[in-house]
N, C-alpha and C. Protein backbone atom coordinates (compact mmCIF):
# COMPACT_ATOMS: atom_id res chain seq x y z
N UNK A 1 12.64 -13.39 56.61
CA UNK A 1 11.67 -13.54 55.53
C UNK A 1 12.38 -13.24 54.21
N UNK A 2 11.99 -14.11 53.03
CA UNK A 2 12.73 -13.88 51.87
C UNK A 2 12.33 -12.76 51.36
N UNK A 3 13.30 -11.67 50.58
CA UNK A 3 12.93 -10.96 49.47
C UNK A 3 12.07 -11.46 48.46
N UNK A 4 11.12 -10.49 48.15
CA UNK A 4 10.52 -11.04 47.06
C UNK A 4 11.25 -11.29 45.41
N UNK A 5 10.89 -11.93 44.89
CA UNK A 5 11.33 -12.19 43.51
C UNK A 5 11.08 -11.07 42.65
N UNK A 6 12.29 -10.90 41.68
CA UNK A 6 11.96 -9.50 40.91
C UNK A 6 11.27 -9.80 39.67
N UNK A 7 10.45 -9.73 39.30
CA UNK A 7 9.59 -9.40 38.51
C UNK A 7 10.43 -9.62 37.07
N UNK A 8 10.71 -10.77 36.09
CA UNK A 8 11.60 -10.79 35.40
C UNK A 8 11.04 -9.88 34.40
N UNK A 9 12.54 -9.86 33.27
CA UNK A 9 11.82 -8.51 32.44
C UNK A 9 11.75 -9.38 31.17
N UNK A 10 11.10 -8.41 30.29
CA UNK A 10 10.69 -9.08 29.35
C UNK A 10 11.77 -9.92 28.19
N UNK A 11 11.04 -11.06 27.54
CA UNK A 11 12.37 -11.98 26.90
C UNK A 11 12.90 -10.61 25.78
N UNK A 12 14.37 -10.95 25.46
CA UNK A 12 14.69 -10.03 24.50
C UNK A 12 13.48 -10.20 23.03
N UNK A 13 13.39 -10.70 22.52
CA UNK A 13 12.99 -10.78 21.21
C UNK A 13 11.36 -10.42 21.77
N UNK A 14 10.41 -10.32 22.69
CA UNK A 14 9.14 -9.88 22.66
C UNK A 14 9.75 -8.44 22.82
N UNK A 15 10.87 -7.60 23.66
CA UNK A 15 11.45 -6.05 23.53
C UNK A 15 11.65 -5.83 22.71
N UNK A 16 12.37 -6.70 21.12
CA UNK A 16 12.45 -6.43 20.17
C UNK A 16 11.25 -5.61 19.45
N UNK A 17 10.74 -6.76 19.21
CA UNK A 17 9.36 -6.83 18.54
C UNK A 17 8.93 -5.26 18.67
N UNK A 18 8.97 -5.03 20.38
CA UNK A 18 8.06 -3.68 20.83
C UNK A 18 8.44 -2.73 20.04
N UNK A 19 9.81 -2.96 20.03
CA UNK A 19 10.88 -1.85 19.62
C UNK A 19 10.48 -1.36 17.89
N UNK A 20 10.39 -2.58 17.32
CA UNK A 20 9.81 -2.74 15.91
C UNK A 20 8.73 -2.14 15.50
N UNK A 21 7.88 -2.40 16.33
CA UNK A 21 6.48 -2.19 16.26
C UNK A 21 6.40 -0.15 16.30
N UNK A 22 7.18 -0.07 17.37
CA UNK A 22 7.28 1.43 18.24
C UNK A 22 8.03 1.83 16.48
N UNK A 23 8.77 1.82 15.94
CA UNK A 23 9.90 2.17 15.17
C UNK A 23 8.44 2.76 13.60
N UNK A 24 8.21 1.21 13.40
CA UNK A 24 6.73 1.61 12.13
C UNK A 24 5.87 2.32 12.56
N UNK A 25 5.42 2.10 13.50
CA UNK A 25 4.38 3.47 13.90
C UNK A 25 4.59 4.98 14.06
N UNK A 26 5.97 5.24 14.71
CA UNK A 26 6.61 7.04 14.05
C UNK A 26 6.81 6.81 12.98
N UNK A 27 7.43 5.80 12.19
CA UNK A 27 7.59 6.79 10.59
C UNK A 27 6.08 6.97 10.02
N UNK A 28 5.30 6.23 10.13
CA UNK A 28 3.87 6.92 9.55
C UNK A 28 2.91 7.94 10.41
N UNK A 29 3.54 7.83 11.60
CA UNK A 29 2.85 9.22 12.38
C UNK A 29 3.74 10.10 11.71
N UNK A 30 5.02 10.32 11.91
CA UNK A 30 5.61 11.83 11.46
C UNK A 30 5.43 11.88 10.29
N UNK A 31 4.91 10.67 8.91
CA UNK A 31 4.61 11.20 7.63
C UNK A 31 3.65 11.74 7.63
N UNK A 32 2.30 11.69 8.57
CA UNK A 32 1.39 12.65 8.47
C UNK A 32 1.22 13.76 9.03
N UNK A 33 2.33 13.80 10.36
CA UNK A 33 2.37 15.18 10.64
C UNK A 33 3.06 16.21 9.56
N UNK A 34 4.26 15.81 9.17
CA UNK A 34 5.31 16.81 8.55
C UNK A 34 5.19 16.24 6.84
N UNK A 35 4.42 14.99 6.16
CA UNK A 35 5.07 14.76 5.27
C UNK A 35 6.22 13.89 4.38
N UNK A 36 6.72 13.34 4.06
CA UNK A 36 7.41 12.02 4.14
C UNK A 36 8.94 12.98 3.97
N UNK A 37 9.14 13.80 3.53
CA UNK A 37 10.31 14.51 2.78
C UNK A 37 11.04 14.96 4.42
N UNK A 38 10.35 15.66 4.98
CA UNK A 38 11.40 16.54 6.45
C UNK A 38 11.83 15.16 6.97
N UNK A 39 10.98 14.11 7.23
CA UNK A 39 11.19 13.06 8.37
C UNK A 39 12.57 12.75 7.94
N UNK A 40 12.91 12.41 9.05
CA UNK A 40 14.65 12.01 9.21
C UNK A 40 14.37 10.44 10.53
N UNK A 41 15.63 9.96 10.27
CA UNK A 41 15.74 8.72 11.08
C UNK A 41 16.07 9.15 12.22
N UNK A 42 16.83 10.24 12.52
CA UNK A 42 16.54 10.50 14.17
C UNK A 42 15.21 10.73 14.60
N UNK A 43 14.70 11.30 13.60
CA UNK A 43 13.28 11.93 14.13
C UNK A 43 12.15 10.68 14.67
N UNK A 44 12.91 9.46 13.78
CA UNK A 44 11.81 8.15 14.11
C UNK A 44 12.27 7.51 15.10
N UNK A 45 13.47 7.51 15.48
CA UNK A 45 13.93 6.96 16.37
C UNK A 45 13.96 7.59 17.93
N UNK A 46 13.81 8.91 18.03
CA UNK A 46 13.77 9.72 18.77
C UNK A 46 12.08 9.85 19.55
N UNK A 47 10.96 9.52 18.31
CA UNK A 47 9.66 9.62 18.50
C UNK A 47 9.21 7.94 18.97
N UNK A 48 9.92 6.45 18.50
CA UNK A 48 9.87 5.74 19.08
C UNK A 48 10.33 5.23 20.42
N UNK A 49 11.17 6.49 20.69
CA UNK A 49 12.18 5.97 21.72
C UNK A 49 13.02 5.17 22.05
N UNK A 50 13.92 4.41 21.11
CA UNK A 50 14.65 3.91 20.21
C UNK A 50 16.49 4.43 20.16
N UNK A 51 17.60 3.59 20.21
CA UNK A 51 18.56 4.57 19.77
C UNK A 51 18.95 4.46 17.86
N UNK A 52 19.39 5.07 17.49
CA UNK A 52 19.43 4.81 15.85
C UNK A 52 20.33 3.36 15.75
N UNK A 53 21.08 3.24 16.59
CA UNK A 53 21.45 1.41 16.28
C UNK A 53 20.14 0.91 16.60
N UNK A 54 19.62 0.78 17.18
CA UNK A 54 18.38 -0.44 17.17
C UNK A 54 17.47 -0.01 15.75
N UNK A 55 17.43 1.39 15.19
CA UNK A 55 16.35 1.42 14.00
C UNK A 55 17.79 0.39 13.03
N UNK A 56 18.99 0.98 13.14
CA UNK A 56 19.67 0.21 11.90
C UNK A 56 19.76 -1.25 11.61
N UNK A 57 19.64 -1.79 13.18
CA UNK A 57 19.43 -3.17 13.05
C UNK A 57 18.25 -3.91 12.20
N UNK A 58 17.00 -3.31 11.62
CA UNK A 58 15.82 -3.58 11.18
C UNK A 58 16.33 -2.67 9.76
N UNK A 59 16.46 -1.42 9.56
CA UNK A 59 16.15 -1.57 8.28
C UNK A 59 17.60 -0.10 7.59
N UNK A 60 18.08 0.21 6.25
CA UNK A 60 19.28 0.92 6.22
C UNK A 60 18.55 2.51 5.60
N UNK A 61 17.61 2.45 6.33
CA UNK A 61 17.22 3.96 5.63
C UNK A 61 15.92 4.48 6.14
N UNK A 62 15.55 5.86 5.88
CA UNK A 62 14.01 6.30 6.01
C UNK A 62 12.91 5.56 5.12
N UNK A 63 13.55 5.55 3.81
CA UNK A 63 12.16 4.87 2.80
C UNK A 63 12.11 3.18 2.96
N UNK A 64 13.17 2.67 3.81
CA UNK A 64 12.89 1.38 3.95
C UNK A 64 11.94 0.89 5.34
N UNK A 65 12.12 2.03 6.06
CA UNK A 65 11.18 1.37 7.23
C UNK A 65 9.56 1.74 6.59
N UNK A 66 9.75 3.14 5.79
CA UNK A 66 8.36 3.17 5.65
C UNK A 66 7.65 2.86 4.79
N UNK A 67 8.23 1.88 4.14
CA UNK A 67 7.68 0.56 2.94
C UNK A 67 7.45 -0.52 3.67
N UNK A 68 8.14 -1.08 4.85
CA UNK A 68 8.30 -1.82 6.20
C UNK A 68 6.59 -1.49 6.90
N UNK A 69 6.24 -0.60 6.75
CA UNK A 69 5.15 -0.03 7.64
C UNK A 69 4.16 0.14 7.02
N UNK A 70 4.30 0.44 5.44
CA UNK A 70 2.89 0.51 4.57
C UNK A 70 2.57 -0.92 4.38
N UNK A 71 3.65 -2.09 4.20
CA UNK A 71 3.25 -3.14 3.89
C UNK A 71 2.98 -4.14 4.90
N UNK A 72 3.13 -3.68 6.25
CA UNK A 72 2.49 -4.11 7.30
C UNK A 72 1.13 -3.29 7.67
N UNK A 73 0.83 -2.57 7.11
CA UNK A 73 -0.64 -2.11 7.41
C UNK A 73 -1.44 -2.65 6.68
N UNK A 74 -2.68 -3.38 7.93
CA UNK A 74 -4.08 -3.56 7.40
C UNK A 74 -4.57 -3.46 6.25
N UNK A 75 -4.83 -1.77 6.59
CA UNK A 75 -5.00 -0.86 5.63
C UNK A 75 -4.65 -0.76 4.17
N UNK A 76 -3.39 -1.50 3.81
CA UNK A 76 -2.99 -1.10 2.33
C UNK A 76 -3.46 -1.97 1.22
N UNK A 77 -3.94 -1.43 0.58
CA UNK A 77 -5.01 -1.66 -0.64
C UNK A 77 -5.53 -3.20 -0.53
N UNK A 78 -6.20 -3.02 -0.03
CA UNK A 78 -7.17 -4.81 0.11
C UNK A 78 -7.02 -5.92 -0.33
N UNK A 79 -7.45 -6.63 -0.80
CA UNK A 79 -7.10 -7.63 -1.89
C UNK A 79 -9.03 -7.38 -2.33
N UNK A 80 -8.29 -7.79 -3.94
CA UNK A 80 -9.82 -7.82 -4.92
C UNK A 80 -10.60 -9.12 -4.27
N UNK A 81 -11.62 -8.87 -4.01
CA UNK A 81 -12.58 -10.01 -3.55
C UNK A 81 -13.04 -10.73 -5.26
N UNK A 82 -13.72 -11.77 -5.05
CA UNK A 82 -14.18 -12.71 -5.90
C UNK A 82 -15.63 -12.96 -5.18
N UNK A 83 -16.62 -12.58 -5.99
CA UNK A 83 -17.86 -12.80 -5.57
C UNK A 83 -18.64 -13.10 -7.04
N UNK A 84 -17.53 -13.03 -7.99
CA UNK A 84 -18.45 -13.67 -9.43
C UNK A 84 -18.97 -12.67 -10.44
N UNK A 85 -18.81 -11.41 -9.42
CA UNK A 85 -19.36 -9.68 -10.21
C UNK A 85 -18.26 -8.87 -10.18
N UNK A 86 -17.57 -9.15 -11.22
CA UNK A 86 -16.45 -7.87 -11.55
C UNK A 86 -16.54 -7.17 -11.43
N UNK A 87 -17.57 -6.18 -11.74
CA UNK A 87 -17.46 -4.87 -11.56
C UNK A 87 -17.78 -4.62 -10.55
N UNK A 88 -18.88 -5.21 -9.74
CA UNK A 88 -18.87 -4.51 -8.12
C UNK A 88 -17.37 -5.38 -7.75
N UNK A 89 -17.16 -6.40 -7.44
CA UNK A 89 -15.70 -6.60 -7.13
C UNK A 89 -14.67 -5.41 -7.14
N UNK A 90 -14.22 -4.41 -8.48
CA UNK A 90 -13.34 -3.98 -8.90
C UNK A 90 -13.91 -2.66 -8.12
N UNK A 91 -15.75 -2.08 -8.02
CA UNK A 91 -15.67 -0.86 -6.66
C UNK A 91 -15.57 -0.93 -5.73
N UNK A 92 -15.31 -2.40 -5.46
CA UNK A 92 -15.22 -2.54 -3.74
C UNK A 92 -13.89 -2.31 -3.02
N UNK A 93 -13.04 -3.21 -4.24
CA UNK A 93 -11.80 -2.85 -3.69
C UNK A 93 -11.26 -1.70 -4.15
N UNK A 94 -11.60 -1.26 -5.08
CA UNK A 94 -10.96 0.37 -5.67
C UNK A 94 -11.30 1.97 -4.73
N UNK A 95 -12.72 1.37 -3.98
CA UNK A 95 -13.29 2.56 -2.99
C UNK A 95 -12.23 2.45 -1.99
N UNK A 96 -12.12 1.19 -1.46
CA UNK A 96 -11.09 0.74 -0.27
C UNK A 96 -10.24 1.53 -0.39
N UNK A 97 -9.25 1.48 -1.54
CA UNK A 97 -7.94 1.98 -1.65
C UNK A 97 -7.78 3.32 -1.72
N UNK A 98 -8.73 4.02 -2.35
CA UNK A 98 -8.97 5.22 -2.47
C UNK A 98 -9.39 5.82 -0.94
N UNK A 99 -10.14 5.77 -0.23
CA UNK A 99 -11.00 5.84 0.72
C UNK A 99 -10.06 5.25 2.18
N UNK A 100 -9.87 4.46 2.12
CA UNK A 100 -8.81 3.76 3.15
C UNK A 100 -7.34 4.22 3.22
N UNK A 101 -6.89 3.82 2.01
CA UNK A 101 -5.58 4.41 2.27
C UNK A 101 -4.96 5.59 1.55
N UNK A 102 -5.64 5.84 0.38
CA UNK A 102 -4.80 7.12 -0.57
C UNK A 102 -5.87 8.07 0.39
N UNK A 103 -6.86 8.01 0.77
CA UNK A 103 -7.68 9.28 1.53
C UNK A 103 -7.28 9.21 2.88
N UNK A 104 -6.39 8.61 3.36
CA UNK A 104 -5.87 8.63 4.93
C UNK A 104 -4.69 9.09 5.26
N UNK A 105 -4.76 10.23 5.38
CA UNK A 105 -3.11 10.97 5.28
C UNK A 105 -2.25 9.93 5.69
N UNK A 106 -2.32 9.56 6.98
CA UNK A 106 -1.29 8.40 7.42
C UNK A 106 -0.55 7.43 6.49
N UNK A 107 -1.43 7.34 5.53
CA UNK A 107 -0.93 6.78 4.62
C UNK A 107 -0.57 7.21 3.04
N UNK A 108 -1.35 7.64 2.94
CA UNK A 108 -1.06 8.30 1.64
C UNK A 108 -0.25 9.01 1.62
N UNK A 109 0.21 9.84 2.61
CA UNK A 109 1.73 11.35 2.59
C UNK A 109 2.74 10.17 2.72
N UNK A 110 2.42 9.41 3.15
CA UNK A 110 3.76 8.16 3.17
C UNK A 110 4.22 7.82 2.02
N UNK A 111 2.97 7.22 1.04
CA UNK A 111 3.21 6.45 -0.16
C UNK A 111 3.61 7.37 -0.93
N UNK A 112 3.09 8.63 -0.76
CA UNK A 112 3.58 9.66 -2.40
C UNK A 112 4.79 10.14 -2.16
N UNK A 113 5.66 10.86 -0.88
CA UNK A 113 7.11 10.32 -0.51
C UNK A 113 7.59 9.52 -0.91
N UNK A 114 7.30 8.17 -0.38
CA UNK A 114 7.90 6.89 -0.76
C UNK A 114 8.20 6.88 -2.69
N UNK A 115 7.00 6.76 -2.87
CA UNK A 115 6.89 6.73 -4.40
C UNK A 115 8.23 7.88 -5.30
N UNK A 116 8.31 9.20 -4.50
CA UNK A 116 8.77 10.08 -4.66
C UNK A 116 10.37 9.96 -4.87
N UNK A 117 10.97 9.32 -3.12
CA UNK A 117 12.33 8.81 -3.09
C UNK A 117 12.72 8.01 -4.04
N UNK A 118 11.86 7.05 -4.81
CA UNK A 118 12.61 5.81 -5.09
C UNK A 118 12.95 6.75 -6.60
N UNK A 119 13.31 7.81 -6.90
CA UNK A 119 13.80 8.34 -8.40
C UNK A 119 14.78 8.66 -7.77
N UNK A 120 15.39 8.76 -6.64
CA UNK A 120 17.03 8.69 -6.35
C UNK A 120 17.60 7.78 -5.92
N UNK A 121 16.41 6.40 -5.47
CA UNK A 121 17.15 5.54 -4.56
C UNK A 121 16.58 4.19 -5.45
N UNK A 122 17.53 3.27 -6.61
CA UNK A 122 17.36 2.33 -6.93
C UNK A 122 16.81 1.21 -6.42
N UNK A 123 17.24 1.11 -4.82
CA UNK A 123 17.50 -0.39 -4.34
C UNK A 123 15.87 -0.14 -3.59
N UNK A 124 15.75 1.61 -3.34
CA UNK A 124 14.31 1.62 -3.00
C UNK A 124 12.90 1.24 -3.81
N UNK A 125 13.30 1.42 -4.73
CA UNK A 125 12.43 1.62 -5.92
C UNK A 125 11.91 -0.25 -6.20
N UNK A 126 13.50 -0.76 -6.45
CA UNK A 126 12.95 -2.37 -6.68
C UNK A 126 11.86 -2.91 -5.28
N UNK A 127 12.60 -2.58 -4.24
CA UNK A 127 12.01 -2.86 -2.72
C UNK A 127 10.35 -2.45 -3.01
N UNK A 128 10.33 -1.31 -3.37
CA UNK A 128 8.37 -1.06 -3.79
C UNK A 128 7.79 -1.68 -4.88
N UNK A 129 8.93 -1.67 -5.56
CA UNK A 129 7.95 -2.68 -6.83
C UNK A 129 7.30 -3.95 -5.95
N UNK A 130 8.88 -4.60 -5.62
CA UNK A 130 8.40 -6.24 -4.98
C UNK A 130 8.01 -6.58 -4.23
N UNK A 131 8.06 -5.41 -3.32
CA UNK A 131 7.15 -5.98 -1.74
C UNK A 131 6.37 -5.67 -1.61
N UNK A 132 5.71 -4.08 -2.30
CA UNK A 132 4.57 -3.52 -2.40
C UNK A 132 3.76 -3.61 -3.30
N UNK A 133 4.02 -3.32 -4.50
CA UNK A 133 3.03 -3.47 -5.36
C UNK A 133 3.14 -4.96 -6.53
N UNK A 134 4.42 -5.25 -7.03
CA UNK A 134 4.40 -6.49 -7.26
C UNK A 134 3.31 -7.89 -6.98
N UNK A 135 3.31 -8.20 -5.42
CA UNK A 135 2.28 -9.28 -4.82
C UNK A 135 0.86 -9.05 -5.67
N UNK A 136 0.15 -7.30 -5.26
CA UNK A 136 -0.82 -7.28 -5.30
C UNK A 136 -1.41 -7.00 -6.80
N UNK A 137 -0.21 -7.21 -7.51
CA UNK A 137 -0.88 -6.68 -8.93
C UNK A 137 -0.80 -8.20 -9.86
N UNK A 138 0.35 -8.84 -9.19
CA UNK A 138 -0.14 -10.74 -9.88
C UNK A 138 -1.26 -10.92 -8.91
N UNK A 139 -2.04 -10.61 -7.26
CA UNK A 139 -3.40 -11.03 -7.13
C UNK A 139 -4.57 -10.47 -8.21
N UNK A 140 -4.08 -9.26 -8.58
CA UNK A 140 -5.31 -8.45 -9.56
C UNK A 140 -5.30 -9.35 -11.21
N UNK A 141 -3.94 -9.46 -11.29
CA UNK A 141 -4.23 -10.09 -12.71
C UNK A 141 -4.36 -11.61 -12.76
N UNK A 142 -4.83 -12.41 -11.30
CA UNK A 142 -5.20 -13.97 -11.22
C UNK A 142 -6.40 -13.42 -11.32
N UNK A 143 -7.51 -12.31 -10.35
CA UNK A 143 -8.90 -12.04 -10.51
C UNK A 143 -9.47 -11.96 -12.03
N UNK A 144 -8.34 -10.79 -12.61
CA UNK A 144 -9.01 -10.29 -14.27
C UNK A 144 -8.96 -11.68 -15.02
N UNK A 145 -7.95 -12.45 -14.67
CA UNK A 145 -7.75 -13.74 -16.00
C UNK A 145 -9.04 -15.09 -15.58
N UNK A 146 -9.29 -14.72 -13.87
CA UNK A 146 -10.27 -15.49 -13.89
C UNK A 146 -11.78 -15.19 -14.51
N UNK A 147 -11.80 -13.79 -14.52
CA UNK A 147 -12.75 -13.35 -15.04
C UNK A 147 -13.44 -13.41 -16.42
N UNK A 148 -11.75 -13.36 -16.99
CA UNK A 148 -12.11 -13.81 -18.40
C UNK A 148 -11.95 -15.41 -18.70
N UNK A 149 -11.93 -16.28 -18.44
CA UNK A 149 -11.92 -17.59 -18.31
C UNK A 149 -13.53 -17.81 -17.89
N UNK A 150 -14.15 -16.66 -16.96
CA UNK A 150 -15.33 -17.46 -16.93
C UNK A 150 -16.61 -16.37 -18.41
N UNK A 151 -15.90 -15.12 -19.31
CA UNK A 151 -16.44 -15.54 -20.16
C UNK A 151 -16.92 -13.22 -19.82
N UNK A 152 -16.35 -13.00 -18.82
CA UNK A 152 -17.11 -11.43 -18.79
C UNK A 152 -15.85 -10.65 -19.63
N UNK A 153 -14.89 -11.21 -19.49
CA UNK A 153 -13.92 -10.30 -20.37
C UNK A 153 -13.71 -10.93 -22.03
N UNK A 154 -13.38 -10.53 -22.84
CA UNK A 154 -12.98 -10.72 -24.22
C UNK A 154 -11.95 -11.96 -24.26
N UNK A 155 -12.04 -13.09 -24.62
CA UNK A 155 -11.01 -13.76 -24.61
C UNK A 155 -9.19 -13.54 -24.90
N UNK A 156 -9.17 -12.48 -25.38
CA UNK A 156 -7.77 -11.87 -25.96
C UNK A 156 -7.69 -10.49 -24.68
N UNK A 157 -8.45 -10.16 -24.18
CA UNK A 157 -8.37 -9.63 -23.29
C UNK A 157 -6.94 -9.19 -22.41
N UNK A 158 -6.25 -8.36 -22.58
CA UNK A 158 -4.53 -8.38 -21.78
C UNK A 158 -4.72 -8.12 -20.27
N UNK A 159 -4.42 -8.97 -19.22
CA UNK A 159 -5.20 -8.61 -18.08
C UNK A 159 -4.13 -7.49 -17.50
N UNK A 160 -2.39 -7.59 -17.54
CA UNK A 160 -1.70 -6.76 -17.01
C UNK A 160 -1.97 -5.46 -17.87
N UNK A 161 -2.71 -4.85 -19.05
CA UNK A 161 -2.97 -3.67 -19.62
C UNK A 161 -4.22 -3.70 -18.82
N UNK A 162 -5.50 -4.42 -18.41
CA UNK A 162 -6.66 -4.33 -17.88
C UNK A 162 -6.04 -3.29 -16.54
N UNK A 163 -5.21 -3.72 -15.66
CA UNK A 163 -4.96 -3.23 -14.46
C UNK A 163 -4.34 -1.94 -14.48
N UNK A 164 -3.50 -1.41 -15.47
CA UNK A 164 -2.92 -0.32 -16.00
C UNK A 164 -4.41 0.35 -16.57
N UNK A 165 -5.19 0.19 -17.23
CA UNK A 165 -5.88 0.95 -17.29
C UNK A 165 -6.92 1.38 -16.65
N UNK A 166 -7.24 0.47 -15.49
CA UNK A 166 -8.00 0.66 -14.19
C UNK A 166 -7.22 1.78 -13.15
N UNK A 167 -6.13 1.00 -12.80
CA UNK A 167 -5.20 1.97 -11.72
C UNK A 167 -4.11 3.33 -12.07
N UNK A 168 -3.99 3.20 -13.66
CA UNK A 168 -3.21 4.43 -13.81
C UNK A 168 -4.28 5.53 -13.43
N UNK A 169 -5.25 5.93 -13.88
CA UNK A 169 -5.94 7.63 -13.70
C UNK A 169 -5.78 7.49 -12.13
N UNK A 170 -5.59 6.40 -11.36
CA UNK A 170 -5.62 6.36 -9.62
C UNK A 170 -4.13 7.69 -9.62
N UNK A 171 -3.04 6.78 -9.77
CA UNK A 171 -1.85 7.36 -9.67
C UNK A 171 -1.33 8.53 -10.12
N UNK A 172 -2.29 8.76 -11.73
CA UNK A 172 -2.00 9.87 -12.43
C UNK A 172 -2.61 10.67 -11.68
N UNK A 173 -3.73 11.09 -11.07
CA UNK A 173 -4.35 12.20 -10.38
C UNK A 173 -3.32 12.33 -9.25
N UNK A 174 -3.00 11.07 -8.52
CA UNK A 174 -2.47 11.08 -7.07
C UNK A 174 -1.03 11.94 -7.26
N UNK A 175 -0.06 11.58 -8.52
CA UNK A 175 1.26 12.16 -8.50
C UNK A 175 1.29 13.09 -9.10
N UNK A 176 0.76 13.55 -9.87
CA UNK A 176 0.71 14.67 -11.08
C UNK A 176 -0.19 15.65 -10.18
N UNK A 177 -1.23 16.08 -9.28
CA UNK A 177 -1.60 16.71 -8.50
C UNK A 177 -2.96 17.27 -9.32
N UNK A 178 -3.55 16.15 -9.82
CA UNK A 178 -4.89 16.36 -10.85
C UNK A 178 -5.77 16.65 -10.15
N UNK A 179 -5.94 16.47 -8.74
CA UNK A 179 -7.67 16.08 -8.02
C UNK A 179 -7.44 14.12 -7.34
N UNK A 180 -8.24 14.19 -6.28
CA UNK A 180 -8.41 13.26 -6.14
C UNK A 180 -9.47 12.16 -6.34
N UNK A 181 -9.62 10.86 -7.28
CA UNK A 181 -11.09 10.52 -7.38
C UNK A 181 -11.52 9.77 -6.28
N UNK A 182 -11.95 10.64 -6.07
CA UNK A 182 -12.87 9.98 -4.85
C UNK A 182 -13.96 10.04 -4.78
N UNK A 183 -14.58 10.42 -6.01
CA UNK A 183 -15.83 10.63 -6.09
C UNK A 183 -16.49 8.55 -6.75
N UNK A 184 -17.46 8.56 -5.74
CA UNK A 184 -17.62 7.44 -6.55
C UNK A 184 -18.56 7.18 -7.59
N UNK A 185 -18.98 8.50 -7.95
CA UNK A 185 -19.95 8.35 -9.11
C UNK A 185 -18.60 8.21 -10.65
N UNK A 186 -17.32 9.08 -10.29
CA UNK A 186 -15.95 8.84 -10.85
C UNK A 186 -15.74 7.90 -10.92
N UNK A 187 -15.96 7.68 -9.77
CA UNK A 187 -15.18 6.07 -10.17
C UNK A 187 -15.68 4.99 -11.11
N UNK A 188 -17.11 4.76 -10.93
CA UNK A 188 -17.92 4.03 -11.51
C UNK A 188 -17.73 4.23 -13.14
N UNK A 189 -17.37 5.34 -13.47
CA UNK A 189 -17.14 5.99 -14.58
C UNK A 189 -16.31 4.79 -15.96
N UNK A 190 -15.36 4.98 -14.66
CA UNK A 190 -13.81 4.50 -14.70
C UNK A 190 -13.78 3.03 -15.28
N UNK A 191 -14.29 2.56 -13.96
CA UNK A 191 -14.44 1.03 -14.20
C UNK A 191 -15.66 0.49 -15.33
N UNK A 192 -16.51 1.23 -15.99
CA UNK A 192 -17.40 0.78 -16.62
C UNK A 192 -16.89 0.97 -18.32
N UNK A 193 -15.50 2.21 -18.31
CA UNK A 193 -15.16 2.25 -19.55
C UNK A 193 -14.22 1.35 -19.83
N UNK A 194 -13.63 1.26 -18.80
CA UNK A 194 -12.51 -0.50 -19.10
C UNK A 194 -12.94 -1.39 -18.92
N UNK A 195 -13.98 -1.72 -18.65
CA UNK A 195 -15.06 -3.10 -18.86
C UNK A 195 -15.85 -2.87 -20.06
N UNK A 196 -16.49 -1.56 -20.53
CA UNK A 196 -16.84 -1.82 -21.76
C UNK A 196 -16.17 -2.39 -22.72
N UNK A 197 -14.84 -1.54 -22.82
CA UNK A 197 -13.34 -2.36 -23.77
C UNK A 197 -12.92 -3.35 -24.15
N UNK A 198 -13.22 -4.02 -22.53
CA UNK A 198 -12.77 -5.18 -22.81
C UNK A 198 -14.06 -6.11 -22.96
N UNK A 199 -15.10 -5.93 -22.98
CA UNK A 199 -16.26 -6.65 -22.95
C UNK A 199 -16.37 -7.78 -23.90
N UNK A 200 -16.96 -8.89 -23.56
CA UNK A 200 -17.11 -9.89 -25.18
C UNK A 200 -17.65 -9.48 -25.94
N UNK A 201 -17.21 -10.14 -27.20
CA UNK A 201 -18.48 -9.66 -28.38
C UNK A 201 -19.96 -9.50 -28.05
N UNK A 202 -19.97 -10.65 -27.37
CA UNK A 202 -21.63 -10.75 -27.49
C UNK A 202 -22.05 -10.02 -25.98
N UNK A 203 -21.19 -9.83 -25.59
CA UNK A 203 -21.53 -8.58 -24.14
C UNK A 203 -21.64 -9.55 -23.09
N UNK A 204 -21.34 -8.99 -21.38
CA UNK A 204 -20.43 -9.75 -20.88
C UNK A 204 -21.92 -10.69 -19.94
């Protein structure tokens, strides 16, 4: 009677993948256990089960896998919806971000690390501008310019100062160690004084 057939193993590149997958998920578990600063690349590679050649093959550092991992999460700051109402638009997605990811350790001890490293690490720093926040801040300033095109913002209106003055008090509380707003009666605050600003003459 024949031996049975062995059970082939899996193609390399779906082990990859696993391997990948296994690799982003410790660096944002150990950023919320310990923090983004202790974590070390053995420590991710050791918690994925992984040898450090297979993490080096994917990415050349700690702050690169875990820019790798914020910008593969769900989770990271939404995209602004378009429903025609700016200002609920701008609390919907601003609660998100606040609430979802700056209020979710998993993520947030990641990003303020991350944010943290890139004042020693240049090549890190461009890497967060462009892969992280770059995309989502030309989606925010296609929403604001559509907004004012249909007549709620001031025609002279600057939409990349609109977004700076929406999301800086986010960051300034978050890095400077002000409090967190998470209050959404705060928030509402927020968004109603940079919409007053920019409001049309004849009101929006």
């Amino acid at each position: 009677m024949p031996e049975p057939a062995e059970a082939p193993s899996p193609a390399p590149r779906r082990r990859g993948e696993k391997s990948r997958r296994a690799i982003l998920d410790a660096a944002l578990d150990l950023c919320q256990e310990q923090g983004y600063g202790p974590v070390t690349v053995d420590a991710i590679a050791a918690r994925a089960g992984v040898s450090k050649k297979t993490f080096y093959r994917w990415w050349p550092s700690k702050g690169a896998v875990v820019l790798a991992a914020l910008d593969g999460s769900a989770g990271f700051a939404p995209d602004l919806p378009d429903t025609g109402d700016l200002r609920a638009d701008l609390l919907t997605q601003m609660n998100a971000l606040l609430h979802d990811l700056l209020g979710d350790r998993r993520f947030g001890r990641a990003l303020i690390g991350l944010i943290a490293d890139t004042h020693r690490n240049t090549e890190l720093a461009h890497g967060l501008k462009e892969v992280l926040f770059q995309p989502r801040v030309e989606a925010g300033r296609a929403r604001l310019a559509a907004a004012r095109d249909a007549g709620q913002l001031r025609p002279d209106a600057d939409v990349g100062l609109a977004l700076e003055l929406l999301y800086g008090p986010v960051y300034y509380r978050l890095l400077l160690h002000q409090g967190d707003l998470h209050s959404t009666s705060e928030l509402k605050v927020l968004v109603d004084h940079v919409l007053r600003a920019l409001a049309p003459p004849d009101g929006p």
